[in-house]
PDB file of N, CA and C in Angstrom:
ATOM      1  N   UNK A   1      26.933  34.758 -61.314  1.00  0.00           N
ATOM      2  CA  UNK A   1      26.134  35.473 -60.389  1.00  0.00           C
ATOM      3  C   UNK A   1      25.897  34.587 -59.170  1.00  0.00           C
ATOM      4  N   UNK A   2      25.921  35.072 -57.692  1.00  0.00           N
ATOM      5  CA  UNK A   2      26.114  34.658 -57.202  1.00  0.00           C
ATOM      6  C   UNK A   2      24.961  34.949 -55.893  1.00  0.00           C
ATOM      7  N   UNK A   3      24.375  34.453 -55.222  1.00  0.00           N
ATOM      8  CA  UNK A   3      23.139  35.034 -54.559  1.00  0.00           C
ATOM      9  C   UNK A   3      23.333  34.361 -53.351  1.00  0.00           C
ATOM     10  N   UNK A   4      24.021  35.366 -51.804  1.00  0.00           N
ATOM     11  CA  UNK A   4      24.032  35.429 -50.627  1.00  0.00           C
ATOM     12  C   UNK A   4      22.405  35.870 -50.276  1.00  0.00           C
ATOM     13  N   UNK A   5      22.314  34.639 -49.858  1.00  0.00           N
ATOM     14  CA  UNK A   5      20.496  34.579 -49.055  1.00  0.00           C
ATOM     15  C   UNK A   5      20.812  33.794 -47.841  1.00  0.00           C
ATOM     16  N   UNK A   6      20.428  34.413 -46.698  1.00  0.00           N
ATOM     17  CA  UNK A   6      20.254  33.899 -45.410  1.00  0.00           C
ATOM     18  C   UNK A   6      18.809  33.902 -45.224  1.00  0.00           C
ATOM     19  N   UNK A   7      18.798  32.533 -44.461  1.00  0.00           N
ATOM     20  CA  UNK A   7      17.673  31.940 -44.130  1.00  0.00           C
ATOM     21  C   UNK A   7      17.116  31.758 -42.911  1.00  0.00           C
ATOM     22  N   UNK A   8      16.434  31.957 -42.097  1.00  0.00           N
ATOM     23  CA  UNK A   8      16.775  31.849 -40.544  1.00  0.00           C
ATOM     24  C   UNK A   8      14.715  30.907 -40.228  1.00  0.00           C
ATOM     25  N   UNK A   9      15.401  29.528 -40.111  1.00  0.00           N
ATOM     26  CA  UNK A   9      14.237  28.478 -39.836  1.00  0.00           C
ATOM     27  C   UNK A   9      14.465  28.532 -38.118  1.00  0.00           C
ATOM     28  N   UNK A  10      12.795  28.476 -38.107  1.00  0.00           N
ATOM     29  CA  UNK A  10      12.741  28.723 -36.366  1.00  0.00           C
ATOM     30  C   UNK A  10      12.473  26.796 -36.244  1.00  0.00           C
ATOM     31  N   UNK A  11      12.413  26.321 -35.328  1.00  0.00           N
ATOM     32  CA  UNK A  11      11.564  25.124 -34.768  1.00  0.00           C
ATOM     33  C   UNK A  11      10.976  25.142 -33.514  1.00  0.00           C
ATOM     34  N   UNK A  12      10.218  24.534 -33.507  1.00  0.00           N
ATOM     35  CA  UNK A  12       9.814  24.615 -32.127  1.00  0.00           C
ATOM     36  C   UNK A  12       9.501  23.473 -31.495  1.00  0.00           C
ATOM     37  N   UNK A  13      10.213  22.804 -30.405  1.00  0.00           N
ATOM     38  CA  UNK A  13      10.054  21.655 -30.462  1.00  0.00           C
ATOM     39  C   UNK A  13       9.308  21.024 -28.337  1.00  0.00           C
ATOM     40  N   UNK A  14       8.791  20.618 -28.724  1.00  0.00           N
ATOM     41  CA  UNK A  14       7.618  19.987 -27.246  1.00  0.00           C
ATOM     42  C   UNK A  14       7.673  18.498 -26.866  1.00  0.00           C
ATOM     43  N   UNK A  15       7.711  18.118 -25.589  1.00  0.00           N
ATOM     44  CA  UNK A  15       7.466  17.238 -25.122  1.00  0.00           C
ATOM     45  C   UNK A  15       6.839  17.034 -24.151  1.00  0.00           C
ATOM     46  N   UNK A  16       5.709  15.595 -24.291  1.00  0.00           N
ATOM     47  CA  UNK A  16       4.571  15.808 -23.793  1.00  0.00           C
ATOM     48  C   UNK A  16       4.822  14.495 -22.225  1.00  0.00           C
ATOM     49  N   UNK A  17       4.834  14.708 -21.382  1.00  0.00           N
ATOM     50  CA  UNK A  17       4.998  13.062 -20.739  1.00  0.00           C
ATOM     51  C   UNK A  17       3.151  12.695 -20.552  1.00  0.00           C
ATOM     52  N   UNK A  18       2.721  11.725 -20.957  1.00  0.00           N
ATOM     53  CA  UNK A  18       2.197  10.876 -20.432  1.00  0.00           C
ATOM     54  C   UNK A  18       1.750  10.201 -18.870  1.00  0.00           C
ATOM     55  N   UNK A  19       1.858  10.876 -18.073  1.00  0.00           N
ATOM     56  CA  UNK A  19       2.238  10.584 -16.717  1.00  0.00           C
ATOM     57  C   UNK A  19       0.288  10.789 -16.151  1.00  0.00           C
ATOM     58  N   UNK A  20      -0.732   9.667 -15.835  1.00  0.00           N
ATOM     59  CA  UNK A  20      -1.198  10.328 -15.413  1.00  0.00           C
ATOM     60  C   UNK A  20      -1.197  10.254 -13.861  1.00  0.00           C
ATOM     61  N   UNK A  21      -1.877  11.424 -13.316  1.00  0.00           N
ATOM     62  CA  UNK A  21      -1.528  11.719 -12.302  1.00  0.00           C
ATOM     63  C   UNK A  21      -2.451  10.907 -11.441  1.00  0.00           C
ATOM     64  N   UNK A  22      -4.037  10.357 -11.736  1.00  0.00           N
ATOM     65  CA  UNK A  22      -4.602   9.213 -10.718  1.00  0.00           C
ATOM     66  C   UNK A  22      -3.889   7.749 -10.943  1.00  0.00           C
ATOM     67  N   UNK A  23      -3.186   7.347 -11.425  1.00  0.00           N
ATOM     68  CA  UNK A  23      -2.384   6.311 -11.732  1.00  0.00           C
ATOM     69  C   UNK A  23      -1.566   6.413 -10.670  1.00  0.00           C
ATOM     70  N   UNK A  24      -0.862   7.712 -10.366  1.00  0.00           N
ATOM     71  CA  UNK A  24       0.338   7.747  -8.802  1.00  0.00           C
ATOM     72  C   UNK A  24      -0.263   7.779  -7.520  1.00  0.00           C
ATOM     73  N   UNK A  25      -1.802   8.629  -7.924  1.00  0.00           N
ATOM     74  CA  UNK A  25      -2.021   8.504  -6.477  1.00  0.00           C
ATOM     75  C   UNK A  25      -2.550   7.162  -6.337  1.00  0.00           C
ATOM     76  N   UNK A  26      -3.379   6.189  -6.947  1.00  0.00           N
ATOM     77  CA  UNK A  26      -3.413   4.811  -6.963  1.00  0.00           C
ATOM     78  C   UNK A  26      -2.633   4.361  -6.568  1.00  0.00           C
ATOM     79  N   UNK A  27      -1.406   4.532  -6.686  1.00  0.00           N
ATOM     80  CA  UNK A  27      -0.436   3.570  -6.761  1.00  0.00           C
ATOM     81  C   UNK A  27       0.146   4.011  -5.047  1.00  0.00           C
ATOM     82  N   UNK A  28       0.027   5.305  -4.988  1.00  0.00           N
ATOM     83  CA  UNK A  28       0.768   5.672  -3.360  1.00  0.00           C
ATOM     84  C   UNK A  28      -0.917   5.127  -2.647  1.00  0.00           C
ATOM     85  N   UNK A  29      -1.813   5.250  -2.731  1.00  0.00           N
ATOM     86  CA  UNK A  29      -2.828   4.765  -1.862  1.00  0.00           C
ATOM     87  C   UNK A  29      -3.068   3.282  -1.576  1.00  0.00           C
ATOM     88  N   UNK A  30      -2.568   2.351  -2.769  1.00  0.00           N
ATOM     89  CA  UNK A  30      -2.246   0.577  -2.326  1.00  0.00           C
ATOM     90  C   UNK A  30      -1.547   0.272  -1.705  1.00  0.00           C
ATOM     91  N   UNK A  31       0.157   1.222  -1.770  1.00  0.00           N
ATOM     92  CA  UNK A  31       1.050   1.342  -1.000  1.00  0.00           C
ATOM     93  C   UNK A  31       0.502   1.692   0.176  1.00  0.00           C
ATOM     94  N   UNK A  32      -0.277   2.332   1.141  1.00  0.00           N
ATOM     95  CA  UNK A  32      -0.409   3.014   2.262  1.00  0.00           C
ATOM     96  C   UNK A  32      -1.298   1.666   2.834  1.00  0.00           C
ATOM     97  N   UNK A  33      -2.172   1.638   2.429  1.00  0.00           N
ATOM     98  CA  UNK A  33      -3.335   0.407   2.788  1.00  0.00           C
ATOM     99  C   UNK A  33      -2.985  -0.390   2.470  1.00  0.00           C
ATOM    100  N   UNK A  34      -2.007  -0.878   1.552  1.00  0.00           N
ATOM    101  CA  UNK A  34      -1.097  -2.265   2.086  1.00  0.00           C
ATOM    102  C   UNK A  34      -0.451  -2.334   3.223  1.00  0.00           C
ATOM    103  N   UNK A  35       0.451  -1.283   3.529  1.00  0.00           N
ATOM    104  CA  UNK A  35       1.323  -1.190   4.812  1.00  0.00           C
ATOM    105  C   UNK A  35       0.072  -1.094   5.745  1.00  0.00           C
ATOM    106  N   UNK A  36      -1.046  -0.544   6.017  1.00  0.00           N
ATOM    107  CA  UNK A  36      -1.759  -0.625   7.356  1.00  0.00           C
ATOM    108  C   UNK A  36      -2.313  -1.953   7.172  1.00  0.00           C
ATOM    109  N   UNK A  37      -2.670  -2.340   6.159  1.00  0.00           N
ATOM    110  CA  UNK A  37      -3.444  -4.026   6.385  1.00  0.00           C
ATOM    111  C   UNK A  37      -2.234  -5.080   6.876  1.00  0.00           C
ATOM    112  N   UNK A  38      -0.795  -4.822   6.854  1.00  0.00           N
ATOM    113  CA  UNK A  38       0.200  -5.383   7.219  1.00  0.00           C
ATOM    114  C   UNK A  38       0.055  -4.747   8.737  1.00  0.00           C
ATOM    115  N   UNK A  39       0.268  -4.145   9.130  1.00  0.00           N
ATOM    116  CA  UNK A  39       0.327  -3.321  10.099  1.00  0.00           C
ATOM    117  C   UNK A  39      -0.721  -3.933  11.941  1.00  0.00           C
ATOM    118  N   UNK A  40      -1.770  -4.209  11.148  1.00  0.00           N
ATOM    119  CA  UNK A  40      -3.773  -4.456  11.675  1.00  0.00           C
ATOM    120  C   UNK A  40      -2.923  -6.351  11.675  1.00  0.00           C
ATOM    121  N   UNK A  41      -2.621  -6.469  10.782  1.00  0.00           N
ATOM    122  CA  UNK A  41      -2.582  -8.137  10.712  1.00  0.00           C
ATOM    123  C   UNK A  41      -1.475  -8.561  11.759  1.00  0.00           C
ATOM    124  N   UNK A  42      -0.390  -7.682  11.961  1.00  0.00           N
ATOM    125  CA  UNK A  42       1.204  -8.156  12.512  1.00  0.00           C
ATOM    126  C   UNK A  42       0.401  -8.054  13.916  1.00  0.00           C
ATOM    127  N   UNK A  43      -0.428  -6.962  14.135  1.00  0.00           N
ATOM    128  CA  UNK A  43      -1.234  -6.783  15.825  1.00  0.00           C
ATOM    129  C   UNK A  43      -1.661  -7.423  15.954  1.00  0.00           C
ATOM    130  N   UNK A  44      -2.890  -8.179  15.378  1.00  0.00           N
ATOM    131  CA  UNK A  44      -3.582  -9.412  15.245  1.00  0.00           C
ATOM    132  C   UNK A  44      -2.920 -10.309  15.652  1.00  0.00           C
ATOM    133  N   UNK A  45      -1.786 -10.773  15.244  1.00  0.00           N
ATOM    134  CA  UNK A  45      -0.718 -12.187  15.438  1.00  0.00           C
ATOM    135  C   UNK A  45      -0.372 -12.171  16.879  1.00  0.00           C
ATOM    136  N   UNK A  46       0.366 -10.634  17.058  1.00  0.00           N
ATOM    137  CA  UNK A  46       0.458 -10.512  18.526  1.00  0.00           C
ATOM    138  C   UNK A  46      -0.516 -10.368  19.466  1.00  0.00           C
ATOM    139  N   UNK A  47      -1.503 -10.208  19.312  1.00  0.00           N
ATOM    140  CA  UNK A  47      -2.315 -10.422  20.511  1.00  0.00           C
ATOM    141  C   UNK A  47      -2.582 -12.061  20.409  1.00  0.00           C
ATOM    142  N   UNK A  48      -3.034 -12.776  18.786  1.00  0.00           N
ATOM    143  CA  UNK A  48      -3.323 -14.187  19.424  1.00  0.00           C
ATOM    144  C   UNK A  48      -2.446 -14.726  20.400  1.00  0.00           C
ATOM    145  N   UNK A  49      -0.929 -14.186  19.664  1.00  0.00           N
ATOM    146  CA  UNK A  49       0.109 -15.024  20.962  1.00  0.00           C
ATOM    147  C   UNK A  49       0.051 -14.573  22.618  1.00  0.00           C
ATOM    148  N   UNK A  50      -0.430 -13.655  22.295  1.00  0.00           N
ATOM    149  CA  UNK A  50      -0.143 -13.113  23.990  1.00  0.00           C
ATOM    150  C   UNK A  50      -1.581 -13.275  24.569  1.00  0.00           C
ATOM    151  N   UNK A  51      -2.457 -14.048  23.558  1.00  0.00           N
ATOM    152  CA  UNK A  51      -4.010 -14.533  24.185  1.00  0.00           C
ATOM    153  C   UNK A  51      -3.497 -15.937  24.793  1.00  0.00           C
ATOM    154  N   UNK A  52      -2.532 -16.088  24.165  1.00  0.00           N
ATOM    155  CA  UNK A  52      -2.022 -17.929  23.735  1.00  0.00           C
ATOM    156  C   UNK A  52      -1.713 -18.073  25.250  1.00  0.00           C
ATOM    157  N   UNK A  53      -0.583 -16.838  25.348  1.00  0.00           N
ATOM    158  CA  UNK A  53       0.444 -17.587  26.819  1.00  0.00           C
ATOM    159  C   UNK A  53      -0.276 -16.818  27.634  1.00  0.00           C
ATOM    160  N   UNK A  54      -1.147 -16.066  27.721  1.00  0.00           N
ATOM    161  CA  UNK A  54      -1.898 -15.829  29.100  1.00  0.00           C
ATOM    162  C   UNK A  54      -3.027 -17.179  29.336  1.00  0.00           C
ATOM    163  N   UNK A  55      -3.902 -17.882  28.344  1.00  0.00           N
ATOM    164  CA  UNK A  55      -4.396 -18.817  28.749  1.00  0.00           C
ATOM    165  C   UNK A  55      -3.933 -19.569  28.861  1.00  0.00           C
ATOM    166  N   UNK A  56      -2.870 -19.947  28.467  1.00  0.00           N
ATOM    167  CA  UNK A  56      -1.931 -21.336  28.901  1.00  0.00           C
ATOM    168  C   UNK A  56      -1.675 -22.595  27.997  1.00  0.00           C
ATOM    169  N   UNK A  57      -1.948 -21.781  26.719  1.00  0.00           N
ATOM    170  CA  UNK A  57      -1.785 -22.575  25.747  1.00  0.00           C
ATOM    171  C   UNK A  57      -2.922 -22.669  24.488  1.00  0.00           C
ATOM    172  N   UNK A  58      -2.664 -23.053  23.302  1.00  0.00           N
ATOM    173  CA  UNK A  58      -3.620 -22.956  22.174  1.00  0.00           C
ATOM    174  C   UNK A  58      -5.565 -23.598  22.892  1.00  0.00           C
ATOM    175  N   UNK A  59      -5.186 -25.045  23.326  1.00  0.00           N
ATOM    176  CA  UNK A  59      -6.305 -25.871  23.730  1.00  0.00           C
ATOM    177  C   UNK A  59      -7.070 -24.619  24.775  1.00  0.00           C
ATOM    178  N   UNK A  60      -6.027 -24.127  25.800  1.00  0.00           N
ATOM    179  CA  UNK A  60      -6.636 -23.479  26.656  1.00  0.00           C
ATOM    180  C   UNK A  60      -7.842 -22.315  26.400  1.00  0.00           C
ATOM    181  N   UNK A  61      -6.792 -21.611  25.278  1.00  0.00           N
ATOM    182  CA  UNK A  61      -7.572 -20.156  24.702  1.00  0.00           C
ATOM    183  C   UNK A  61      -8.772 -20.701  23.981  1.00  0.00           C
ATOM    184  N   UNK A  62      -8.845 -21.812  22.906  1.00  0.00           N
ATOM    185  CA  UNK A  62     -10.118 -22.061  22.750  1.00  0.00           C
ATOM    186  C   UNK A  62     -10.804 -22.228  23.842  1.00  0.00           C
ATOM    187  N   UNK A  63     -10.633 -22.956  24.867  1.00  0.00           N
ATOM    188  CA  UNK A  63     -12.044 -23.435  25.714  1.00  0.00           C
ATOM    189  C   UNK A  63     -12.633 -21.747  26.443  1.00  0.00           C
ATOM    190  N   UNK A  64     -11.208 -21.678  26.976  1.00  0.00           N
ATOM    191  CA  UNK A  64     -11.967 -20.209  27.320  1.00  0.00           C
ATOM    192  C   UNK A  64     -12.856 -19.176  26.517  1.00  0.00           C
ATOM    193  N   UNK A  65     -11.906 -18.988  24.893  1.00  0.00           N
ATOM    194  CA  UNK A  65     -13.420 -17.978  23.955  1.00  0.00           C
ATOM    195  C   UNK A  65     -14.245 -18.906  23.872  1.00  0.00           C
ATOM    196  N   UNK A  66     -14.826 -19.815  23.892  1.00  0.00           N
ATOM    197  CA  UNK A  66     -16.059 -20.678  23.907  1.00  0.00           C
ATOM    198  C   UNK A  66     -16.692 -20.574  24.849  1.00  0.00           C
ATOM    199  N   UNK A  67     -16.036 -20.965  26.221  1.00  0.00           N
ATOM    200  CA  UNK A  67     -16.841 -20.215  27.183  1.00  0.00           C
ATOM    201  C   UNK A  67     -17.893 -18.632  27.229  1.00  0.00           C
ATOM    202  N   UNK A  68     -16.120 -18.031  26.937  1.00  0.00           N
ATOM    203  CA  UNK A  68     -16.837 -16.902  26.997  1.00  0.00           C
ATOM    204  C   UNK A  68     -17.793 -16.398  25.852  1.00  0.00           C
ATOM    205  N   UNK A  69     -18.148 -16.834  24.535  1.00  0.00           N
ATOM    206  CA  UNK A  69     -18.589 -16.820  23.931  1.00  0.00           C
ATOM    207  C   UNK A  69     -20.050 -17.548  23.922  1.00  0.00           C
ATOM    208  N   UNK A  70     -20.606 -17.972  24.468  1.00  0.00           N
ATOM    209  CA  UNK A  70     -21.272 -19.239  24.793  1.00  0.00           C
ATOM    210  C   UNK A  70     -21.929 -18.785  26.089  1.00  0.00           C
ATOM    211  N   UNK A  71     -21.010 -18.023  27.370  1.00  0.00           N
ATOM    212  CA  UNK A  71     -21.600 -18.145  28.495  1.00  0.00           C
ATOM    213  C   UNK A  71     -21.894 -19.064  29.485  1.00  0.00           C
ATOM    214  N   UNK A  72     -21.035 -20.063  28.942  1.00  0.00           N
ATOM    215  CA  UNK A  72     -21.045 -21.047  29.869  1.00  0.00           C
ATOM    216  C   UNK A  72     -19.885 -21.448  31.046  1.00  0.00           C
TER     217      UNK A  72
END
């Protein structure tokens, strides 16, 4: 005797990612305010230099912001 039985198993199968989502925007917002604090600092450099060669040199630009700082 012989017994044809079909069986029909469902599965169901899920995957979950882990991803959270304030972790990216963290991560794109250090990125952004890193690049502008790079950005604020590279301007910074260039104006000391171009404070530099309009007063006529490092010694110069101090005496002058002292002056002008000072008022004297």
């Amino acid at each position: 005797m012989t017994a044809n039985t079909n069986t029909i198993v469902k599965s169901r199968t899920s995957e979950k990612t882990n991803v959270a989502v304030e972790a990216e925007v963290s991560r794109g917002t250090l990125v952004t305010l890193g690049v502008a604090g790079a950005i604020v600092g590279l301007w910074a450099l260039a104006s000391l230099a171009a404070g530099m060669i309009a007063a006529g040199g490092p010694i110069a630009l101090a005496k002058a912001w002292f002056s002008a700082v000072t008022g004297m």
